[in-house]
Protein backbone atom coordinates (compact mmCIF):
# COMPACT_ATOMS: atom_id res chain seq x y z
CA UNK A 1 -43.24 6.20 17.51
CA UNK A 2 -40.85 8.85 15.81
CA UNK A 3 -41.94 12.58 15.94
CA UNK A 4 -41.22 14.42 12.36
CA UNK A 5 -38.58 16.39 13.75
CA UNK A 6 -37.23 12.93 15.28
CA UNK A 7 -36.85 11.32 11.61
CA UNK A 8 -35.64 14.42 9.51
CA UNK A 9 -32.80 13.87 12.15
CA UNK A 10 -32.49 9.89 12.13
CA UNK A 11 -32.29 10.51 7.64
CA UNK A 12 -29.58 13.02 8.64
CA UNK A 13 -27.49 11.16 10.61
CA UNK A 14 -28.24 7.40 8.25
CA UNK A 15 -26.87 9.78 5.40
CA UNK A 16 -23.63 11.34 7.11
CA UNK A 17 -22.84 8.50 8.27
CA UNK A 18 -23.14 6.83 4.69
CA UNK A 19 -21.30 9.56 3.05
CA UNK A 20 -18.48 9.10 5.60
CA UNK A 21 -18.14 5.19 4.60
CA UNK A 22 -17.67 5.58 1.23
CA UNK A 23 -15.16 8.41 1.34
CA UNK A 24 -13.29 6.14 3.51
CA UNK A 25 -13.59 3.55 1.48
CA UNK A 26 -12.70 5.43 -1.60
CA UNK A 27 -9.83 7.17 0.28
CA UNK A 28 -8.35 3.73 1.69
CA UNK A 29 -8.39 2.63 -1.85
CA UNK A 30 -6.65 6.02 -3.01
CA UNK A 31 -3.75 6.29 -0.67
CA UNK A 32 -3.20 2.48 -1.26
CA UNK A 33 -2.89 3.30 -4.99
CA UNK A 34 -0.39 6.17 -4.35
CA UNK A 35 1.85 4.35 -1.88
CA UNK A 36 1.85 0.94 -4.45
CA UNK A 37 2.73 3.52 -7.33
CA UNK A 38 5.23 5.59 -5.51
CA UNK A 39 7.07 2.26 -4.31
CA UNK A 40 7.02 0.97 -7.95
CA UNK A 41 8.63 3.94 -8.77
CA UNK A 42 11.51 3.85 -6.56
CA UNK A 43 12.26 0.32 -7.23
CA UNK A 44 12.30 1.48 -10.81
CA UNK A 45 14.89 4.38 -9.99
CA UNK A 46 16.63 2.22 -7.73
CA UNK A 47 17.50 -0.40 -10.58
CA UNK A 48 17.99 1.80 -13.20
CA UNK A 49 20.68 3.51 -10.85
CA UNK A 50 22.47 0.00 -10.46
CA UNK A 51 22.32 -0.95 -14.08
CA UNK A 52 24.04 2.51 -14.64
CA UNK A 53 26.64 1.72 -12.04
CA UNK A 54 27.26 -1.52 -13.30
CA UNK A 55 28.18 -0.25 -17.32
């Protein structure tokens, strides 16, 4: 069926491809982190700038 040379390349490819789904994963979940964080942040800034406006 497979030749060696045919499944050292078919483990290859099963693990890039593997390591490239869970660094997307894990990078999906990172940026979504950073923009929710940075967001909180300005809405933070953007009411403590009003509450000084308003004293």
């Amino acid at each position: 069926m497979f030749e060696f040379q045919q499944y050292l390349g078919f483990i290859l490819f099963l693990t890039i491809l593997t390591t490239g789904f869970w660094l997307m994963i894990f990078l999906v979940g990172f940026v979504q982190y950073w923009i929710g964080g940075a967001i909180i942040e300005l809405v933070k800034e953007k009411r403590a700038k009003k509450r000084e406006q308003a004293i």
